[in-house]
C-alpha atoms as a PDB file:
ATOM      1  CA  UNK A   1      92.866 106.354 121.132  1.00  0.00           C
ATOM      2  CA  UNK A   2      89.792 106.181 122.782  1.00  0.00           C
ATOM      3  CA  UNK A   3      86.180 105.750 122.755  1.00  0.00           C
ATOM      4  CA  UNK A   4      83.092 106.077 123.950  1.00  0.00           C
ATOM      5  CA  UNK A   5      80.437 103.368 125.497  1.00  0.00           C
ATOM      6  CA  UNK A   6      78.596 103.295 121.721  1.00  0.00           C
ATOM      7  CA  UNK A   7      81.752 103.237 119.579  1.00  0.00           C
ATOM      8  CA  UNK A   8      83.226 100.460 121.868  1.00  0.00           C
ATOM      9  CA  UNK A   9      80.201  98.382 121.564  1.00  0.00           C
ATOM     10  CA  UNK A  10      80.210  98.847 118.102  1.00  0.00           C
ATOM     11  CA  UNK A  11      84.283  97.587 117.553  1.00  0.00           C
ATOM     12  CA  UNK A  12      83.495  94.875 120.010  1.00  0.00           C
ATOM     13  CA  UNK A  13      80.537  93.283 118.968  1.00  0.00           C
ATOM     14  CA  UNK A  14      79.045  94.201 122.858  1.00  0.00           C
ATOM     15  CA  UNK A  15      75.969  95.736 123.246  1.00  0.00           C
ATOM     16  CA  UNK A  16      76.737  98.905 125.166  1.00  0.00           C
ATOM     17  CA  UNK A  17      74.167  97.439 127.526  1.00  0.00           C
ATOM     18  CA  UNK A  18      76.186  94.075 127.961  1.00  0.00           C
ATOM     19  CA  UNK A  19      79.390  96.200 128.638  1.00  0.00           C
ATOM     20  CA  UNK A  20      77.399  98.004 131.547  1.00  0.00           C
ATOM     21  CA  UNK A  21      76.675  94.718 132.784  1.00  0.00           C
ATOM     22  CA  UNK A  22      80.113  93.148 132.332  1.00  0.00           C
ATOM     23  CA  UNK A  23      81.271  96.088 134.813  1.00  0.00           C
ATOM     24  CA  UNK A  24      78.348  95.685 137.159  1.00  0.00           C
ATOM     25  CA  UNK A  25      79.370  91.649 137.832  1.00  0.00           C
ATOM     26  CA  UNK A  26      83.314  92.568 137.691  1.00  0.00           C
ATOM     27  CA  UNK A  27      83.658  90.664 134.579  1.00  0.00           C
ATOM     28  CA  UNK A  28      85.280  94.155 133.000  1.00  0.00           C
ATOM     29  CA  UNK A  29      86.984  96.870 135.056  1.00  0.00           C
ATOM     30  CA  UNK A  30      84.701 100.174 135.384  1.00  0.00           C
ATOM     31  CA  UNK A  31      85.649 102.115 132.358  1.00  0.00           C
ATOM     32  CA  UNK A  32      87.538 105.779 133.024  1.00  0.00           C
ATOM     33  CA  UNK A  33      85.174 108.771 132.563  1.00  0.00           C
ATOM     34  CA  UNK A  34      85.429 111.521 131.186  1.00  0.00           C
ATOM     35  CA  UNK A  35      85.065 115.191 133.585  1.00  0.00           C
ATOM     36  CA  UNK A  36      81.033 114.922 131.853  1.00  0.00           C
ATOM     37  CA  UNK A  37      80.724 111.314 133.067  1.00  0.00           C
ATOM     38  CA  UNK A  38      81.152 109.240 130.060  1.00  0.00           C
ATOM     39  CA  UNK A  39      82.728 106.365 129.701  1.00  0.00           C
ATOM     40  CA  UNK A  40      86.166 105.861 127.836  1.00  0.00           C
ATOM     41  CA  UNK A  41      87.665 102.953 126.819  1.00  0.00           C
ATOM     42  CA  UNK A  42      90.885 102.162 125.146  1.00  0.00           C
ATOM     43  CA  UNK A  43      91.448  99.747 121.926  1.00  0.00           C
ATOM     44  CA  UNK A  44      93.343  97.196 124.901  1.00  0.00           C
ATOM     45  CA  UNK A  45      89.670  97.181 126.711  1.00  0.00           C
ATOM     46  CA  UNK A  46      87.677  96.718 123.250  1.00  0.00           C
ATOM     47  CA  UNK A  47      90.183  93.655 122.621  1.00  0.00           C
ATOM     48  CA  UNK A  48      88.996  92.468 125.905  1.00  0.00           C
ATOM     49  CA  UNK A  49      85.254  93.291 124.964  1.00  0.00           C
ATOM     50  CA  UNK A  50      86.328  91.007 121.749  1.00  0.00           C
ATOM     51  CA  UNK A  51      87.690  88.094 124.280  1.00  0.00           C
ATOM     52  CA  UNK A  52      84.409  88.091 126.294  1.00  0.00           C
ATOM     53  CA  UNK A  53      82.055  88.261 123.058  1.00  0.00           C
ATOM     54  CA  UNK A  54      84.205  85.333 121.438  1.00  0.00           C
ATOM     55  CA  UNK A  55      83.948  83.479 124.679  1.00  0.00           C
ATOM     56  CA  UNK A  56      79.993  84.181 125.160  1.00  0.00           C
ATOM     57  CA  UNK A  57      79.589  83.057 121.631  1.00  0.00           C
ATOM     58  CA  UNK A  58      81.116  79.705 122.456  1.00  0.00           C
ATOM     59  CA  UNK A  59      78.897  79.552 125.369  1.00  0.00           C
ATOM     60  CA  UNK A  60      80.928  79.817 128.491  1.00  0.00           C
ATOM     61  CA  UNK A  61      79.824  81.086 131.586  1.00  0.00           C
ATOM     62  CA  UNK A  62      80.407  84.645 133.145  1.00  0.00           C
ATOM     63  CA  UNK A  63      82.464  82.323 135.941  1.00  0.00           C
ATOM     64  CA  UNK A  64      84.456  80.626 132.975  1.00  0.00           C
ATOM     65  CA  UNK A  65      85.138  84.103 131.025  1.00  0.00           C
ATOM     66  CA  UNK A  66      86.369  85.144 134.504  1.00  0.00           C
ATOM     67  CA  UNK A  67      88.745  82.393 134.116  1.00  0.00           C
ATOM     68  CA  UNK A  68      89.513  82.543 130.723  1.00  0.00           C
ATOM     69  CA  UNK A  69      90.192  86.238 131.200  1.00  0.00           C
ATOM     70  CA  UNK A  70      92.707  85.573 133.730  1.00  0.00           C
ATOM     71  CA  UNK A  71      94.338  82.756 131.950  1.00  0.00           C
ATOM     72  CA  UNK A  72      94.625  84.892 128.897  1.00  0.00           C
ATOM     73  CA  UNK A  73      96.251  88.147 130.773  1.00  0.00           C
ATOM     74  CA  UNK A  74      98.942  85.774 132.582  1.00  0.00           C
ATOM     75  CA  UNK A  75     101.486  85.204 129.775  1.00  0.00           C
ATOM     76  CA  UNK A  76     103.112  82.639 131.950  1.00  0.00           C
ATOM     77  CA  UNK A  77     100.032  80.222 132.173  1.00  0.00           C
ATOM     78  CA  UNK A  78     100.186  76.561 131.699  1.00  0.00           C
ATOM     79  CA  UNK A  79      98.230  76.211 128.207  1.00  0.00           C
ATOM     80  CA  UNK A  80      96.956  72.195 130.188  1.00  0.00           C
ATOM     81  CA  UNK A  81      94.640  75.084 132.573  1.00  0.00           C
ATOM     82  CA  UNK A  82      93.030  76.710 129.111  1.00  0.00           C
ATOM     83  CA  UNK A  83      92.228  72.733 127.649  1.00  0.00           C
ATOM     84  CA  UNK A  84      91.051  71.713 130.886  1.00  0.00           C
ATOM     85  CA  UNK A  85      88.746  74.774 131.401  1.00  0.00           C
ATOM     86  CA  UNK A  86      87.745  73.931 127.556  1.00  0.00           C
ATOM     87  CA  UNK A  87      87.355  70.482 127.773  1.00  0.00           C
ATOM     88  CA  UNK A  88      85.029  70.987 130.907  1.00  0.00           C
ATOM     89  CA  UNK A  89      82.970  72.717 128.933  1.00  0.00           C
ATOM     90  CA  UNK A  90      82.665  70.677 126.052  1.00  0.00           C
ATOM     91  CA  UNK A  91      81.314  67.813 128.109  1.00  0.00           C
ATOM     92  CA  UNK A  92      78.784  70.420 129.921  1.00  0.00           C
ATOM     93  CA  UNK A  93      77.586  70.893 126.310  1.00  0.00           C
ATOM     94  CA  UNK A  94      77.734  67.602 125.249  1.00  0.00           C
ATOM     95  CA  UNK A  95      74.825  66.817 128.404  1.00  0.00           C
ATOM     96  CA  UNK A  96      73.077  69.873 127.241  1.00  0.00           C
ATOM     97  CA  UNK A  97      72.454  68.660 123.793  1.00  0.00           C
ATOM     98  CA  UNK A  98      71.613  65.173 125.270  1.00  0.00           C
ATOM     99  CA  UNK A  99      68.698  67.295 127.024  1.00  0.00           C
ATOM    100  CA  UNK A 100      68.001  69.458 123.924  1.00  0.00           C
ATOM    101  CA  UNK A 101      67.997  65.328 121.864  1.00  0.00           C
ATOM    102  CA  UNK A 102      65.575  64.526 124.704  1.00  0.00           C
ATOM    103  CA  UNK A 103      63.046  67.418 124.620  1.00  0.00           C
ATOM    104  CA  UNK A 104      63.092  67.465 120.993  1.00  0.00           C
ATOM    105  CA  UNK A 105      61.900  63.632 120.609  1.00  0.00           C
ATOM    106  CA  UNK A 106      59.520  64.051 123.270  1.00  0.00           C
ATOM    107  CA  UNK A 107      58.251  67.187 121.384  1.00  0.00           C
ATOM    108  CA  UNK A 108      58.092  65.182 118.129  1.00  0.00           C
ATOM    109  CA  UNK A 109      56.569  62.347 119.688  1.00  0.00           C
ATOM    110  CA  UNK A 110      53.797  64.848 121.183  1.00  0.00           C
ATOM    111  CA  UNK A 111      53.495  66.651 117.716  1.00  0.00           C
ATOM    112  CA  UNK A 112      52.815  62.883 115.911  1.00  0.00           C
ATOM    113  CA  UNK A 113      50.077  62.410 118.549  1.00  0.00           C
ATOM    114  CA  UNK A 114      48.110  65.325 118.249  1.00  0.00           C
ATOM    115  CA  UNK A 115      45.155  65.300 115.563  1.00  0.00           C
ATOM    116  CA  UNK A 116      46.057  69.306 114.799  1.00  0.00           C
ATOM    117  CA  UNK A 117      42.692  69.824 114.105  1.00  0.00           C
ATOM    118  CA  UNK A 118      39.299  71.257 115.018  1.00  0.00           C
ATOM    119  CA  UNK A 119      39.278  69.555 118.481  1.00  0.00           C
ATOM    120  CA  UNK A 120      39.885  70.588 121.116  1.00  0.00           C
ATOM    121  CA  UNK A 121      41.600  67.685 122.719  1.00  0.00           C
ATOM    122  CA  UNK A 122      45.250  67.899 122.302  1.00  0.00           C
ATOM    123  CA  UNK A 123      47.773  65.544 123.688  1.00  0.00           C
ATOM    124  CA  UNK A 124      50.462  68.396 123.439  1.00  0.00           C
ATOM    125  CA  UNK A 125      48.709  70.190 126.245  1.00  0.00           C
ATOM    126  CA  UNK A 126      47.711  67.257 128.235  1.00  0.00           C
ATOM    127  CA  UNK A 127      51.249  66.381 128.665  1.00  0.00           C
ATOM    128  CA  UNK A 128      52.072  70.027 129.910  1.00  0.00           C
ATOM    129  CA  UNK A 129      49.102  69.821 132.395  1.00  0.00           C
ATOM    130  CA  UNK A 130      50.383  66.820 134.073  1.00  0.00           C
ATOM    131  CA  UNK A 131      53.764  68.453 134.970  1.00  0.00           C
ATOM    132  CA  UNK A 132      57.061  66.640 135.076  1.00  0.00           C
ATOM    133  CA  UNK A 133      55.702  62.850 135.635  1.00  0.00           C
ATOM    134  CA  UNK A 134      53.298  63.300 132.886  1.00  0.00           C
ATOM    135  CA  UNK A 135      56.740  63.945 130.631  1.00  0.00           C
ATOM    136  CA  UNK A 136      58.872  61.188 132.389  1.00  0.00           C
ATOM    137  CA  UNK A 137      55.653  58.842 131.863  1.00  0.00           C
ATOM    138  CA  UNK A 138      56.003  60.061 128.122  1.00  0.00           C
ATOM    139  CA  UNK A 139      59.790  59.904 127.861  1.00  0.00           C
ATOM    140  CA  UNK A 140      59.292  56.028 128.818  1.00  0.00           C
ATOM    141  CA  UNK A 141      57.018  55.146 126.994  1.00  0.00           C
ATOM    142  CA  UNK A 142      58.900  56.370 123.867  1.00  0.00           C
ATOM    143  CA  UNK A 143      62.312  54.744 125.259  1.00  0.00           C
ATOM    144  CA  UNK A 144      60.341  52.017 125.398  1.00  0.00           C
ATOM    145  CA  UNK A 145      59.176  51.866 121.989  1.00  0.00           C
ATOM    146  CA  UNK A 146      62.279  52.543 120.803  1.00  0.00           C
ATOM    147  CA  UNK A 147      63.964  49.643 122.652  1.00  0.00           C
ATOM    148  CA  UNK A 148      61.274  47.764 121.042  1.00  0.00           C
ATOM    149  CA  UNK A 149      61.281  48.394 117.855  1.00  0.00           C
ATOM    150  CA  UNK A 150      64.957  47.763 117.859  1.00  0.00           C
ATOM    151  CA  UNK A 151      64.400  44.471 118.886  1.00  0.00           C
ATOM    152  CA  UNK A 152      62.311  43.627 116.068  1.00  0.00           C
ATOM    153  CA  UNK A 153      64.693  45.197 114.013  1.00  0.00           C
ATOM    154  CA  UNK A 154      67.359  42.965 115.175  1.00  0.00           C
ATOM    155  CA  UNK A 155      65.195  39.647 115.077  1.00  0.00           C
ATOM    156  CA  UNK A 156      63.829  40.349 111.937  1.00  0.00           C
END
């Protein structure tokens, strides 16, 4: 059976605009056409289009889907390739939500500092005005009264 670009998307999950762009980067073979010029696709391509949404929504990378894709068509692959690829990518999200920990207690810290009220001084914006040493300036003092408070946690 096939289908066109819309009912694809739909039985993928795939925006009909991602699938256009999935072909573009040679992340999904050009669909066939039809003699008016649209686009067929079969239910083994919308299974793909399933692979690729699944992957996306675990947050790999068009260059790791690529793999994945490959890994998943050979039927004679090493499953140690697949954990690698997948263990990769848990420690590239385990230093992402180390940044996300970082920015969010440097954005709570800034929130606790501002006033939030008819002023117009606001430490919120002076800290984006200085730029990226105005943050590291903030992101050490806040380590620092972390460490410290710690410490009298400890002693205490």
């Amino acid at each position: 059976m096939s289908m066109n670009i819309g009912e694809a998307a739909k039985a993928s999950g795939v925006s009909a605009k991602m699938i256009r762009h999935y072909e573009s980067v040679g992340l999904f073979p050009e669909a066939a056409r039809t003699e008016s010029g649209y686009r067929q696709y079969t239910d083994k391509e919308v299974s793909t289009l399933r692979f690729v949404r699944q992957s996306r929504d675990l947050g790999f990378s068009i260059e790791q889907i690529r793999e994945l894709l490959g890994l998943w068509q050979d039927r004679k692959r090493p499953s140690r390739q697949v954990r690698a690829l997948a263990q990769a990518h848990i420690e590239e999200l385990d230093e992402k939500l180390v940044e996300l920990q970082s920015m969010k207690a440097t954005l709570e810290h800034l929130v606790h500092c501002c006033h939030g009220d008819d002023r117009p001084d606001c430490p919120i914006i002076d800290s984006l005005a200085q730029g990226p040493m105005g943050a590291a300036r903030l992101r050490q003092r806040r380590t620092t009264g972390l460490q410290a408070g710690r410490r009298g946690r400890q002693t205490a």
